[in-house]
PDB file of N, CA and C in Angstrom:
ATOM      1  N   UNK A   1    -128.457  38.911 -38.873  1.00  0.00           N
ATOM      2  CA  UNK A   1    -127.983  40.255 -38.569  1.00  0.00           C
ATOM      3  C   UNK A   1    -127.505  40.355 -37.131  1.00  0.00           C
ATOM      4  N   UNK A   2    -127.992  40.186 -36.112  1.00  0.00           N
ATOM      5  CA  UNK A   2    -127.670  39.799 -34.971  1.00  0.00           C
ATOM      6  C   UNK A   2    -126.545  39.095 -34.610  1.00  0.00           C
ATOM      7  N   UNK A   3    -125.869  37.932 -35.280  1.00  0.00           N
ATOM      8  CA  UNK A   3    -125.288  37.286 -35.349  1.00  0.00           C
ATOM      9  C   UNK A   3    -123.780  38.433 -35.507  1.00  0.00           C
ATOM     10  N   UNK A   4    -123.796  38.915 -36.350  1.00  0.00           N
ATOM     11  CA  UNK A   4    -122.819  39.811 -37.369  1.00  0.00           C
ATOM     12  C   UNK A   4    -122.715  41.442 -36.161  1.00  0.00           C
ATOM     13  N   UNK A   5    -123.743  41.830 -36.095  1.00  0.00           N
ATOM     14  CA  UNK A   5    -123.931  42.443 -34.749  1.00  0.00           C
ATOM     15  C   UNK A   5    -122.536  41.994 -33.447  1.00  0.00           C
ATOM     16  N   UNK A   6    -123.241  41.095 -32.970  1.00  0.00           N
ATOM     17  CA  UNK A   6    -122.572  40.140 -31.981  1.00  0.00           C
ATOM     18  C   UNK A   6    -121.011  39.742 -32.221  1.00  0.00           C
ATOM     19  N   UNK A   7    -120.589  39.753 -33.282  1.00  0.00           N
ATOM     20  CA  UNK A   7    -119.157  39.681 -33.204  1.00  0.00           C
ATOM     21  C   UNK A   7    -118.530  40.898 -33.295  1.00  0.00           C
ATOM     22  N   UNK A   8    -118.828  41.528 -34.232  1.00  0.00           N
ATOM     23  CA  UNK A   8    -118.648  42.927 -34.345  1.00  0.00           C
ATOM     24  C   UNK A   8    -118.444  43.734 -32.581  1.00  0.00           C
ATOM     25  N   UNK A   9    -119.304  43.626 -32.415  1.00  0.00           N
ATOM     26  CA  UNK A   9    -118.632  44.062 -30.359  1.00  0.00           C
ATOM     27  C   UNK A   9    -117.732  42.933 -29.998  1.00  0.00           C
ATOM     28  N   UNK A  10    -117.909  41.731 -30.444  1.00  0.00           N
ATOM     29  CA  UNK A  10    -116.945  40.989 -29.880  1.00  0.00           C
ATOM     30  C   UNK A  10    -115.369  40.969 -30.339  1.00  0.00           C
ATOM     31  N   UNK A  11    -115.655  41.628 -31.353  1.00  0.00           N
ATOM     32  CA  UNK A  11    -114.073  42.228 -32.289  1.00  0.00           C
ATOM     33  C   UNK A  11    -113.909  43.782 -31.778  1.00  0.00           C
ATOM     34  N   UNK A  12    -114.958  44.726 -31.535  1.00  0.00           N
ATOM     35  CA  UNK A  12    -114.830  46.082 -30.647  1.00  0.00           C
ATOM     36  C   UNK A  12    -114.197  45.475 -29.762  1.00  0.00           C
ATOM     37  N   UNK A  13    -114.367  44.658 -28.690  1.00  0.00           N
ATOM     38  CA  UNK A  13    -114.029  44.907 -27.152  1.00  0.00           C
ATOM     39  C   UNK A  13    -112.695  44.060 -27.330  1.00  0.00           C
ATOM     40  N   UNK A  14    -112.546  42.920 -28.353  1.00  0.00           N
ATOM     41  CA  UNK A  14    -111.290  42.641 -28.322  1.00  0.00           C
ATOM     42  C   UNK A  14    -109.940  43.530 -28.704  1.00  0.00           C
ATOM     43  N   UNK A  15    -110.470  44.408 -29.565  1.00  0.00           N
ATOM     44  CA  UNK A  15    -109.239  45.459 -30.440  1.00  0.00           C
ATOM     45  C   UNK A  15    -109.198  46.383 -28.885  1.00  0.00           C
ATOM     46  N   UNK A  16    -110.425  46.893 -27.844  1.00  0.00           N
ATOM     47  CA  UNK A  16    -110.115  47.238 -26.784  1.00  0.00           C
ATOM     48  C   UNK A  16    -109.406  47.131 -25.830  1.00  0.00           C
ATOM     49  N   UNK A  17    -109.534  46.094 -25.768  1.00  0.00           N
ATOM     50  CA  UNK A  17    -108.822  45.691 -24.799  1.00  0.00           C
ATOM     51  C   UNK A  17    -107.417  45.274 -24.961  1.00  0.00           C
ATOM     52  N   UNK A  18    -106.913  45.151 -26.408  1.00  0.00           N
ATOM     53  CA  UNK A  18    -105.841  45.137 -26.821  1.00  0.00           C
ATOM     54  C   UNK A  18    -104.956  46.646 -26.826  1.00  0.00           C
ATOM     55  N   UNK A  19    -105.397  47.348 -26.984  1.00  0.00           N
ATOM     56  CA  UNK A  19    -105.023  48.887 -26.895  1.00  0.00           C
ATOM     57  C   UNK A  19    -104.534  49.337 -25.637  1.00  0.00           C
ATOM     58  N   UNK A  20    -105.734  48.457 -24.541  1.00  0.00           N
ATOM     59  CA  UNK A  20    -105.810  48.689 -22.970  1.00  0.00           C
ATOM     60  C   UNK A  20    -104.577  48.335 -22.783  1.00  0.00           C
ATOM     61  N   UNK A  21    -103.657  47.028 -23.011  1.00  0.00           N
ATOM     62  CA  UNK A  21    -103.042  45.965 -22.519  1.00  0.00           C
ATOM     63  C   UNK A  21    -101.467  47.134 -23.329  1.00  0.00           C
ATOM     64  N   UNK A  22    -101.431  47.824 -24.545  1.00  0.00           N
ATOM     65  CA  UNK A  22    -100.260  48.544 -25.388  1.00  0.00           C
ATOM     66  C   UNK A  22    -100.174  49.150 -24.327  1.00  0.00           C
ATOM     67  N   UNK A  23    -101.087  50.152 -23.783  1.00  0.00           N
ATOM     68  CA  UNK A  23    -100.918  51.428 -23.132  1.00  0.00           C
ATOM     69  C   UNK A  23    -100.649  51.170 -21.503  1.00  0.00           C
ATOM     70  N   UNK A  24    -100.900  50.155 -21.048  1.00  0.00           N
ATOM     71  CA  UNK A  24    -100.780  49.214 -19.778  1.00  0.00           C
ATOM     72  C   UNK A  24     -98.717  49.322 -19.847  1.00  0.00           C
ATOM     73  N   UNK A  25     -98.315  48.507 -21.053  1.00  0.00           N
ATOM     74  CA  UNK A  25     -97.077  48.266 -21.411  1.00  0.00           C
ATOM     75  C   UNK A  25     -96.185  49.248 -21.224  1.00  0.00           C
ATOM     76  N   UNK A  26     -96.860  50.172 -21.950  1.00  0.00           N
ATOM     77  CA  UNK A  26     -96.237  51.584 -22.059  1.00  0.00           C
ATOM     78  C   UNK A  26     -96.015  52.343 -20.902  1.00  0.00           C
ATOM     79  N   UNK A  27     -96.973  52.299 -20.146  1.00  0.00           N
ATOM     80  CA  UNK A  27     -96.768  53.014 -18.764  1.00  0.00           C
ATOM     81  C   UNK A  27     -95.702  52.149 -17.635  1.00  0.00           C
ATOM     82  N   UNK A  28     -96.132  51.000 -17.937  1.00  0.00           N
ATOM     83  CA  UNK A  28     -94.999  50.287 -17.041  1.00  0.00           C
ATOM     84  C   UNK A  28     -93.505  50.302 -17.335  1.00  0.00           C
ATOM     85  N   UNK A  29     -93.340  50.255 -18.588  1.00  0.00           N
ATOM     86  CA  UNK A  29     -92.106  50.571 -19.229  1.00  0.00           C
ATOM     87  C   UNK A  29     -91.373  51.831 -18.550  1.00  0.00           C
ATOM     88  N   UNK A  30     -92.071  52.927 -18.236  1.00  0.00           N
ATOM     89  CA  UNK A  30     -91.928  54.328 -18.742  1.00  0.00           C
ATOM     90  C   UNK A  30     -92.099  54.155 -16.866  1.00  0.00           C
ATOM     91  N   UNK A  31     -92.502  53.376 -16.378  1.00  0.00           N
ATOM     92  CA  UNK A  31     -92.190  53.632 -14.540  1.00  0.00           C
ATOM     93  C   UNK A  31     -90.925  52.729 -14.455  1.00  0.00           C
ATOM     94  N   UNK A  32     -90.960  51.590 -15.016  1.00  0.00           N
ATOM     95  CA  UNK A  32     -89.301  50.661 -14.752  1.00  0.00           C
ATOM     96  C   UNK A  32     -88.059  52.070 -15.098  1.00  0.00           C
ATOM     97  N   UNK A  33     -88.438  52.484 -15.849  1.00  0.00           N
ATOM     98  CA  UNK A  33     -87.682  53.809 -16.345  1.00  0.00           C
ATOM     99  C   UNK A  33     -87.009  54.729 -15.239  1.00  0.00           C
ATOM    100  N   UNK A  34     -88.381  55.215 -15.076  1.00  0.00           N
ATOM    101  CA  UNK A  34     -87.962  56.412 -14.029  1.00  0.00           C
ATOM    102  C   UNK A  34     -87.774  55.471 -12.354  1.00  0.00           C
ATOM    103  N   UNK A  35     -87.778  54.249 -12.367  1.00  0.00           N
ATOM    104  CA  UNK A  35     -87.760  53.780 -10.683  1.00  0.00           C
ATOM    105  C   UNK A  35     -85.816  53.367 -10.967  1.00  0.00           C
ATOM    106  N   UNK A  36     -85.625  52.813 -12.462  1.00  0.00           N
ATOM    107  CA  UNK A  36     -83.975  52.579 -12.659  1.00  0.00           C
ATOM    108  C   UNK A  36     -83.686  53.629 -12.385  1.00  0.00           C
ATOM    109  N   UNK A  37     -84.241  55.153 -12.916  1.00  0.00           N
ATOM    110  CA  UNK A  37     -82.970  56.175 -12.636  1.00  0.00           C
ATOM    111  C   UNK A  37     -83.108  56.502 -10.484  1.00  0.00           C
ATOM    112  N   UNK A  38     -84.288  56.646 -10.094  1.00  0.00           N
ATOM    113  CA  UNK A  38     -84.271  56.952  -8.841  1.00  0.00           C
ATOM    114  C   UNK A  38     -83.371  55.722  -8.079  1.00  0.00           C
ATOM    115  N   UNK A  39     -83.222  54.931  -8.104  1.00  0.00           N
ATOM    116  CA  UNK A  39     -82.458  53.744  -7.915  1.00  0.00           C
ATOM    117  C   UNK A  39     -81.023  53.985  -8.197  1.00  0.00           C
ATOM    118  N   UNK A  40     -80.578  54.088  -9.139  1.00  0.00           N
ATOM    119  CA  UNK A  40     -78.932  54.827  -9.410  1.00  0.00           C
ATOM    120  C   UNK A  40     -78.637  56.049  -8.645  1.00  0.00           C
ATOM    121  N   UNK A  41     -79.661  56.902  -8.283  1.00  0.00           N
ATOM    122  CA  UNK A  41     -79.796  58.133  -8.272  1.00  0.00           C
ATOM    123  C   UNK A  41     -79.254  57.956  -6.285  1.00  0.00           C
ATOM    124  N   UNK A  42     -80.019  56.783  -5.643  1.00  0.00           N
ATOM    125  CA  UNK A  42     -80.184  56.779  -4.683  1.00  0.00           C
ATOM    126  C   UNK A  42     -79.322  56.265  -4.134  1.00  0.00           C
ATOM    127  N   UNK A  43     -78.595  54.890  -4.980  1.00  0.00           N
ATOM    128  CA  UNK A  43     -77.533  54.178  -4.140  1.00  0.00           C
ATOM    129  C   UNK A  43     -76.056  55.013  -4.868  1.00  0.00           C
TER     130      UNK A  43
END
């Protein structure tokens, strides 16, 4: 039981941290975004 336990968080924190890493993506995306338009905007 323990055993089954033990992966089970080890499959929680992996699907976590996978989510972490989408939403990581997403925000960087979404700043390359807005730094291209201030950049056009500027020169």
């Amino acid at each position: 039981m323990a055993k089954a336990r033990e992966a089970y968080s080890t499959r929680e924190r992996a699907d976590l941290l996978l989510l972490n890493l989408a939403k990581l993506r997403s925000e960087v995306s979404a700043i390359e975004a807005h730094y291209g338009i201030l950049k056009a905007d500027y020169t």
